[in-house]
N, C-alpha and C. Protein backbone atom coordinates (compact mmCIF):
# COMPACT_ATOMS: atom_id res chain seq x y z
N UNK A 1 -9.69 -13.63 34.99
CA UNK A 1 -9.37 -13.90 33.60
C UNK A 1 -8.34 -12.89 33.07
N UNK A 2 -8.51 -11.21 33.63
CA UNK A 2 -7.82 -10.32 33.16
C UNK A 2 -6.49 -10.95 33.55
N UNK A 3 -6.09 -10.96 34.80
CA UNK A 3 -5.36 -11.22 35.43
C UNK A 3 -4.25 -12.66 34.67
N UNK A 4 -5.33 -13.47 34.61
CA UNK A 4 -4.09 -14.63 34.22
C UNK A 4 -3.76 -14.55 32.57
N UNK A 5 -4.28 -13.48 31.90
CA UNK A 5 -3.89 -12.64 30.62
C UNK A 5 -2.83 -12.47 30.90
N UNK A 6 -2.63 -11.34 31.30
CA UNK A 6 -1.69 -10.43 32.06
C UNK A 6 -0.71 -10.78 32.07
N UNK A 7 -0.55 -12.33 33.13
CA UNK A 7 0.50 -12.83 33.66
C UNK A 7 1.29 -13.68 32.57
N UNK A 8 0.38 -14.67 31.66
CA UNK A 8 0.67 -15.14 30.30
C UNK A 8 1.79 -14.46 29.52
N UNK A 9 1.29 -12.65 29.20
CA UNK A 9 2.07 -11.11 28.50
C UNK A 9 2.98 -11.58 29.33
N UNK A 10 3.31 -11.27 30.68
CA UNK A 10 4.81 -10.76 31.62
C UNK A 10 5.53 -12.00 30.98
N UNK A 11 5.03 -13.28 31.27
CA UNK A 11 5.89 -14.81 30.98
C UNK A 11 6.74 -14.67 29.65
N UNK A 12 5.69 -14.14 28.55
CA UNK A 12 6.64 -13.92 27.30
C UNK A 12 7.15 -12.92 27.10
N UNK A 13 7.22 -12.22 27.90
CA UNK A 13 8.08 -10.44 27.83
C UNK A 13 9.51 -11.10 27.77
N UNK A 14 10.48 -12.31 28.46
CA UNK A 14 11.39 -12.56 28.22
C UNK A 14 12.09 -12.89 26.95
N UNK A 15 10.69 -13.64 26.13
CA UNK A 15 11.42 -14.20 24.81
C UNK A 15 11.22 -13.00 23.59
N UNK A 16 12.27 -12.98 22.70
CA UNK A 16 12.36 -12.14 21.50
C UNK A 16 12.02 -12.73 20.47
N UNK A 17 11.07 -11.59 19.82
CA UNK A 17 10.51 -12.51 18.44
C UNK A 17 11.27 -12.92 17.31
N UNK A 18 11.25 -13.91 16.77
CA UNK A 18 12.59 -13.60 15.50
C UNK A 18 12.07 -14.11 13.88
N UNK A 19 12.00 -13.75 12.95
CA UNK A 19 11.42 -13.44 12.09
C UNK A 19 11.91 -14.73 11.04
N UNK A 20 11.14 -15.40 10.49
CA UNK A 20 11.64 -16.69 9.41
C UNK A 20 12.74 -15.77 8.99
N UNK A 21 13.53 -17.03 8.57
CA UNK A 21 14.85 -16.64 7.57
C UNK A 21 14.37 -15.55 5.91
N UNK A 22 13.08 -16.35 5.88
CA UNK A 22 12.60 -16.05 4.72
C UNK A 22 11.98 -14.70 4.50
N UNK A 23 11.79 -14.02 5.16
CA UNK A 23 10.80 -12.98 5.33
C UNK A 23 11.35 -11.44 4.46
N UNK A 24 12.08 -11.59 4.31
CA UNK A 24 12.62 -9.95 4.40
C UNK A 24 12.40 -10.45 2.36
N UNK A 25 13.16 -11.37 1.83
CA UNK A 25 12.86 -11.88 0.57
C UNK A 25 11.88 -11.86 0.04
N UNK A 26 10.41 -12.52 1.02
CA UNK A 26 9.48 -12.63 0.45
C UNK A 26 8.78 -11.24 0.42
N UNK A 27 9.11 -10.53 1.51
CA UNK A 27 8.52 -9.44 1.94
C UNK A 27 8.85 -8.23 0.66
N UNK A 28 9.91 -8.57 0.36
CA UNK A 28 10.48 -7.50 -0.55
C UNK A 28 10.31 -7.58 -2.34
N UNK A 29 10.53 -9.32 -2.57
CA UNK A 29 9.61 -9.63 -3.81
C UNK A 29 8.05 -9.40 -4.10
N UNK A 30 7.70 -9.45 -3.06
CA UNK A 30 6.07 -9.26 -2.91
C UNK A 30 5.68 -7.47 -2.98
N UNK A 31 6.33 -6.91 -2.95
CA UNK A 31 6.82 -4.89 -2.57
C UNK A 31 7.00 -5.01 -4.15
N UNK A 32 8.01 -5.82 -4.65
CA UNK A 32 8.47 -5.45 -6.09
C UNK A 32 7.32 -5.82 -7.14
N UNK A 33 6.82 -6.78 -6.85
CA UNK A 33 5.48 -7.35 -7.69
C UNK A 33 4.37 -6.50 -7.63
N UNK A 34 4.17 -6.00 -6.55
CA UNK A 34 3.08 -5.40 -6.56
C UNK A 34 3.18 -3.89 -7.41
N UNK A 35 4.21 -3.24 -6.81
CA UNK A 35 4.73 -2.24 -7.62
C UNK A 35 4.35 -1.99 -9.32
N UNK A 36 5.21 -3.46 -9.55
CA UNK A 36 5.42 -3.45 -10.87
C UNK A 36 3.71 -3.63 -11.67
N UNK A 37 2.72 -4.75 -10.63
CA UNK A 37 1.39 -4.96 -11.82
C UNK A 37 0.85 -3.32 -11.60
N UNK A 38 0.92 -2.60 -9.94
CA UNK A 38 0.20 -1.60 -10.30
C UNK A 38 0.85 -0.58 -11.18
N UNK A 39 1.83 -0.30 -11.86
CA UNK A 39 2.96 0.01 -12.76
C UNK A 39 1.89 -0.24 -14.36
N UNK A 40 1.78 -1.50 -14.17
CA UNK A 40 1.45 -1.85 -15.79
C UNK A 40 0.02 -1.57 -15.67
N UNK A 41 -0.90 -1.65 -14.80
CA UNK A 41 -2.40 -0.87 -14.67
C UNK A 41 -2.37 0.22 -14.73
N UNK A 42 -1.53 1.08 -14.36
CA UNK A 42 -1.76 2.35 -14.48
C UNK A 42 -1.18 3.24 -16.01
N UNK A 43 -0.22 2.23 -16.64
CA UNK A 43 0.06 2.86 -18.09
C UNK A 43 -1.50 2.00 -19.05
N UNK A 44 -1.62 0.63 -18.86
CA UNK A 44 -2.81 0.28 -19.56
C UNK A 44 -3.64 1.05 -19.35
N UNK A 45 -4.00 1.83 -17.88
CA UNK A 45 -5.31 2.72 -17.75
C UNK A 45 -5.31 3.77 -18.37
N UNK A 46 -4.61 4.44 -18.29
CA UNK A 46 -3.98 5.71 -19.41
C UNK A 46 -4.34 5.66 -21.21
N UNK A 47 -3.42 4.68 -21.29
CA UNK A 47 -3.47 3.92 -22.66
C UNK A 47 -5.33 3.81 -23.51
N UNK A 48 -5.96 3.38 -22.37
CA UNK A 48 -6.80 2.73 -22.57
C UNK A 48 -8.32 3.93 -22.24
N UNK A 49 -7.74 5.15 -21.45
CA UNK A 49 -8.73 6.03 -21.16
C UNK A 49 -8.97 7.30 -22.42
N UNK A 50 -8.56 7.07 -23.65
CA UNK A 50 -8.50 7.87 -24.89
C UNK A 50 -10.27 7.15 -25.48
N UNK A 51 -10.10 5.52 -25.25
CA UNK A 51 -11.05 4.86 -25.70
C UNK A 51 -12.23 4.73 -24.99
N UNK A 52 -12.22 4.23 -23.57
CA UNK A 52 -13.29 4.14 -22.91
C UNK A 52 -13.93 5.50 -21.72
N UNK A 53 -12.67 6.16 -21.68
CA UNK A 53 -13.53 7.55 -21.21
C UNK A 53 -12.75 7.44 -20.22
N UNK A 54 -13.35 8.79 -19.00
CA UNK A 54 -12.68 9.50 -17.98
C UNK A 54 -13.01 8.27 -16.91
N UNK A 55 -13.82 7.17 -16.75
CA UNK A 55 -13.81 6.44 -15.60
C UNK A 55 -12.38 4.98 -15.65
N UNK A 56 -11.87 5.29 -16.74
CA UNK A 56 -10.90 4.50 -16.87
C UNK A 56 -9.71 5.14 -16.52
N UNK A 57 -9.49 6.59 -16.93
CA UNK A 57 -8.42 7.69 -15.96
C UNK A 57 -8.39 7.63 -14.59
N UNK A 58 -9.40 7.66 -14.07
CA UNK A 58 -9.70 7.55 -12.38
C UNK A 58 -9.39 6.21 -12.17
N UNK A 59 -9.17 4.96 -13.16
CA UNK A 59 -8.67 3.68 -12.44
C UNK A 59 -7.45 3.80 -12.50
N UNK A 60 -7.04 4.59 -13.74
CA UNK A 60 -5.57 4.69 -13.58
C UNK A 60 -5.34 5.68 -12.44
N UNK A 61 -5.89 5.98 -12.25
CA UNK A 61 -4.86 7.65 -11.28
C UNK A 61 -5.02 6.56 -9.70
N UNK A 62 -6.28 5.96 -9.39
CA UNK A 62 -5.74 4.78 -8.12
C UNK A 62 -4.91 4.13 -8.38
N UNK A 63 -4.33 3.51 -9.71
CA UNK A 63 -3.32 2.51 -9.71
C UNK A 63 -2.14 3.50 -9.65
N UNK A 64 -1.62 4.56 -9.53
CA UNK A 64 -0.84 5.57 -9.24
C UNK A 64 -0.34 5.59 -8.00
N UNK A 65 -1.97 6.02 -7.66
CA UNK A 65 -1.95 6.03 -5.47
C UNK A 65 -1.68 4.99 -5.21
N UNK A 66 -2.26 3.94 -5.90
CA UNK A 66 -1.15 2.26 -5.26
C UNK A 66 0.48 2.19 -5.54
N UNK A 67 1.06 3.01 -6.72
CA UNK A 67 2.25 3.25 -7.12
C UNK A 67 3.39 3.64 -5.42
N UNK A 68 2.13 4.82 -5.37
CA UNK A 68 2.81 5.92 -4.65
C UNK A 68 2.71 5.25 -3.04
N UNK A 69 1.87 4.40 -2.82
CA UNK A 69 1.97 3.53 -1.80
C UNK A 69 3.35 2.06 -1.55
N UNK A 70 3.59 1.96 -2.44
CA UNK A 70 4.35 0.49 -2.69
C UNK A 70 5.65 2.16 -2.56
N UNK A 71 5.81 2.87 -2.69
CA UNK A 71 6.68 3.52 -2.82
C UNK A 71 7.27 4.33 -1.54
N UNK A 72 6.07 4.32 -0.96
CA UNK A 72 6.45 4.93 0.46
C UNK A 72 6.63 4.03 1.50
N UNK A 73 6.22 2.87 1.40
CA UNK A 73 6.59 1.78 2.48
C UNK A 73 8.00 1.28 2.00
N UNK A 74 8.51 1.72 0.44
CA UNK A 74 10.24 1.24 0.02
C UNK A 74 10.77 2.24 1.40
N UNK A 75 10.12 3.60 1.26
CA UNK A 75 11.40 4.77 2.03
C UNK A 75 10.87 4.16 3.59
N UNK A 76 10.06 4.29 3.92
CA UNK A 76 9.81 3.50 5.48
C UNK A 76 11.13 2.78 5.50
N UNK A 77 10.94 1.77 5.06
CA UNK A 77 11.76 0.29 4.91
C UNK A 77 13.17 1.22 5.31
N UNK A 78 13.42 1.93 3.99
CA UNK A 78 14.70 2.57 4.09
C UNK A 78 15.12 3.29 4.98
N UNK A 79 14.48 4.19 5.56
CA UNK A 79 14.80 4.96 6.77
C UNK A 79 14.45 4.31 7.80
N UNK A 80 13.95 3.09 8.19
CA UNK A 80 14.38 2.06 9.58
C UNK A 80 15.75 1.56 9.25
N UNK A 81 15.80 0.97 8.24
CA UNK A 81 17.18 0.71 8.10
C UNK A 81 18.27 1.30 8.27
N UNK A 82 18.10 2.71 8.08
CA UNK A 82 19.15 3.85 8.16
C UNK A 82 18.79 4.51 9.93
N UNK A 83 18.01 3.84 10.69
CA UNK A 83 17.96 4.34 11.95
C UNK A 83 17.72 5.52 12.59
N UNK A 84 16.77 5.97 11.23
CA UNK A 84 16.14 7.38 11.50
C UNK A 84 14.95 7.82 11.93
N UNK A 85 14.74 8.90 12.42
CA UNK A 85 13.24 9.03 13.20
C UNK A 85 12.46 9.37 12.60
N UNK A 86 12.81 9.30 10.96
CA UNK A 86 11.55 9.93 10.07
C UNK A 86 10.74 8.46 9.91
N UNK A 87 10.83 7.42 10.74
CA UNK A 87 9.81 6.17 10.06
C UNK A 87 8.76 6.44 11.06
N UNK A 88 8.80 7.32 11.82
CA UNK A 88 7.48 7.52 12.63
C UNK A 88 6.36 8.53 12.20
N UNK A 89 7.65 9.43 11.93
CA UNK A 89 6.58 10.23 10.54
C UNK A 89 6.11 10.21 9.40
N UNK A 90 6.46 9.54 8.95
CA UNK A 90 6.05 8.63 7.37
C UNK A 90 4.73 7.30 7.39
N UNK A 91 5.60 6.92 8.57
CA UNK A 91 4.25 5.65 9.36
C UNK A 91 2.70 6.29 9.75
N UNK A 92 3.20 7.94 9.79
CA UNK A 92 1.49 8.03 9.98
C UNK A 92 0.87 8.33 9.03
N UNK A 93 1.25 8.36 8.24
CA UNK A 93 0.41 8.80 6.62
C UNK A 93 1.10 7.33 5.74
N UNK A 94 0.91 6.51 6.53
CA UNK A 94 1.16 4.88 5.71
C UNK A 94 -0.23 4.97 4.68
N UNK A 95 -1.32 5.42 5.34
CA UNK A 95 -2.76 4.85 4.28
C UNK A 95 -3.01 5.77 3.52
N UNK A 96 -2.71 6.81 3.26
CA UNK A 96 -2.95 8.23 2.88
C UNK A 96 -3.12 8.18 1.27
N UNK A 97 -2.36 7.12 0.55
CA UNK A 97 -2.36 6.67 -0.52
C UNK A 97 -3.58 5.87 -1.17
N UNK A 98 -3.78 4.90 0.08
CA UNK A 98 -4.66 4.16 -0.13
C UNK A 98 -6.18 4.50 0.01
N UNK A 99 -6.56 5.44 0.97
CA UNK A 99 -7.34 6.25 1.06
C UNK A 99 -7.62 6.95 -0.66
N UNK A 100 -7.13 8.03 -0.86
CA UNK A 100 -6.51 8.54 -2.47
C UNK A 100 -6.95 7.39 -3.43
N UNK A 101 -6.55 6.37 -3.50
CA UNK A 101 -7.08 5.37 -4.64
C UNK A 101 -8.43 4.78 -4.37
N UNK A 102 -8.62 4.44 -3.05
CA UNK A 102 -10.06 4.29 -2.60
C UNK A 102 -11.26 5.28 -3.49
N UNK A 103 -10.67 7.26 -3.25
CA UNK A 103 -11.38 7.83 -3.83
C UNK A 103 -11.10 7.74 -5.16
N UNK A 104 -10.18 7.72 -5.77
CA UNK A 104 -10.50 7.85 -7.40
C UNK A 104 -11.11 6.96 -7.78
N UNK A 105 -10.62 5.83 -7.04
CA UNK A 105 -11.91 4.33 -7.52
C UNK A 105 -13.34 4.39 -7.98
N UNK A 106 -13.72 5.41 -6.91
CA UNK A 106 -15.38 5.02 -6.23
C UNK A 106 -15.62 6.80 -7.28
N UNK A 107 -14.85 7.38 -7.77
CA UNK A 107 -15.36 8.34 -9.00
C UNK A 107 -15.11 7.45 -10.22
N UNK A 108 -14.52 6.82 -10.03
CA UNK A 108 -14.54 5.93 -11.44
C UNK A 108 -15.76 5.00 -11.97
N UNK A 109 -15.89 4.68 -10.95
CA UNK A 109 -17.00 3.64 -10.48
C UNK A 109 -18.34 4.43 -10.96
N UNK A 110 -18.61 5.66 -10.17
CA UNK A 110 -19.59 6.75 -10.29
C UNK A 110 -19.81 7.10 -12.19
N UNK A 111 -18.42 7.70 -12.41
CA UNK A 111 -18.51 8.17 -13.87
C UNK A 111 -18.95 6.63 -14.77
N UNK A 112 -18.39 5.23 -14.64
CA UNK A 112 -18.78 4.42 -15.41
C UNK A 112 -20.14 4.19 -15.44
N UNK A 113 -21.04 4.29 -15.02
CA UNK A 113 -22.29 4.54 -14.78
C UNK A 113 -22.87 5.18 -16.00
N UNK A 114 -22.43 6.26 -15.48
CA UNK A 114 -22.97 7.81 -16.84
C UNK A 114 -22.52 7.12 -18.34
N UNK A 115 -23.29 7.42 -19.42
CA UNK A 115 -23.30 7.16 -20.67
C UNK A 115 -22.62 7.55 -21.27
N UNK A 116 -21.13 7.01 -22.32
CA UNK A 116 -20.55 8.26 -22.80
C UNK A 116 -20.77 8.82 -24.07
N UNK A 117 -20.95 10.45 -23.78
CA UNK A 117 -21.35 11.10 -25.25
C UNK A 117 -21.04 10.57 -26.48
């Protein structure tokens, strides 16, 4: 079974993958959208953490780390394009952001709980 795996991989090692026409468009509107709602969550969270307290700061400060994520996959993008070897170093701290909003989340989450004075 390994074997006729294997041989399947070698058969398509000849052909090159090639990417819809569409992709780089959608790929890049979808980068800009996302950007932009976590953009407007994170000034509403702000806005909005005077009124409902510090677990609404911590949603904003993840919608930040999502900021700062949509932001580092732009320079990825950019430095493959520019044919540089920093996309290997940047590629390893791709989640590092997301991780970061994960935690402010789950303190947000925690503090909404607690009663506010």
């Amino acid at each position: 079974m390994l074997n006729a795996s294997l041989l399947a991989f070698q058969a398509q090692g000849d052909q090159a993958f090639r990417a819809p026409s569409y992709f780089q468009w959608v790929f890049l509107l979808l980068l800009a959208c996302g950007g932009l709602g976590w953009l407007v969550a994170a000034v509403l969270g702000f806005t909005r953490a005077r009124v409902f307290g510090s677990s609404a700061r911590w949603f904003a400060l993840a919608a930040v780390c999502l900021i700062l994520f949509h932001l580092h996959i732009f320079v990825m993008g950019f430095a493959l394009a520019q044919g540089s070897d920093l996309v290997l170093s940047l590629g390893a701290f791709l989640n590092v952001f997301v991780v970061l909003g994960a935690v402010c989340t789950i303190i947000g989450f925690t503090r909404l709980t607690d009663p506010r004075p």
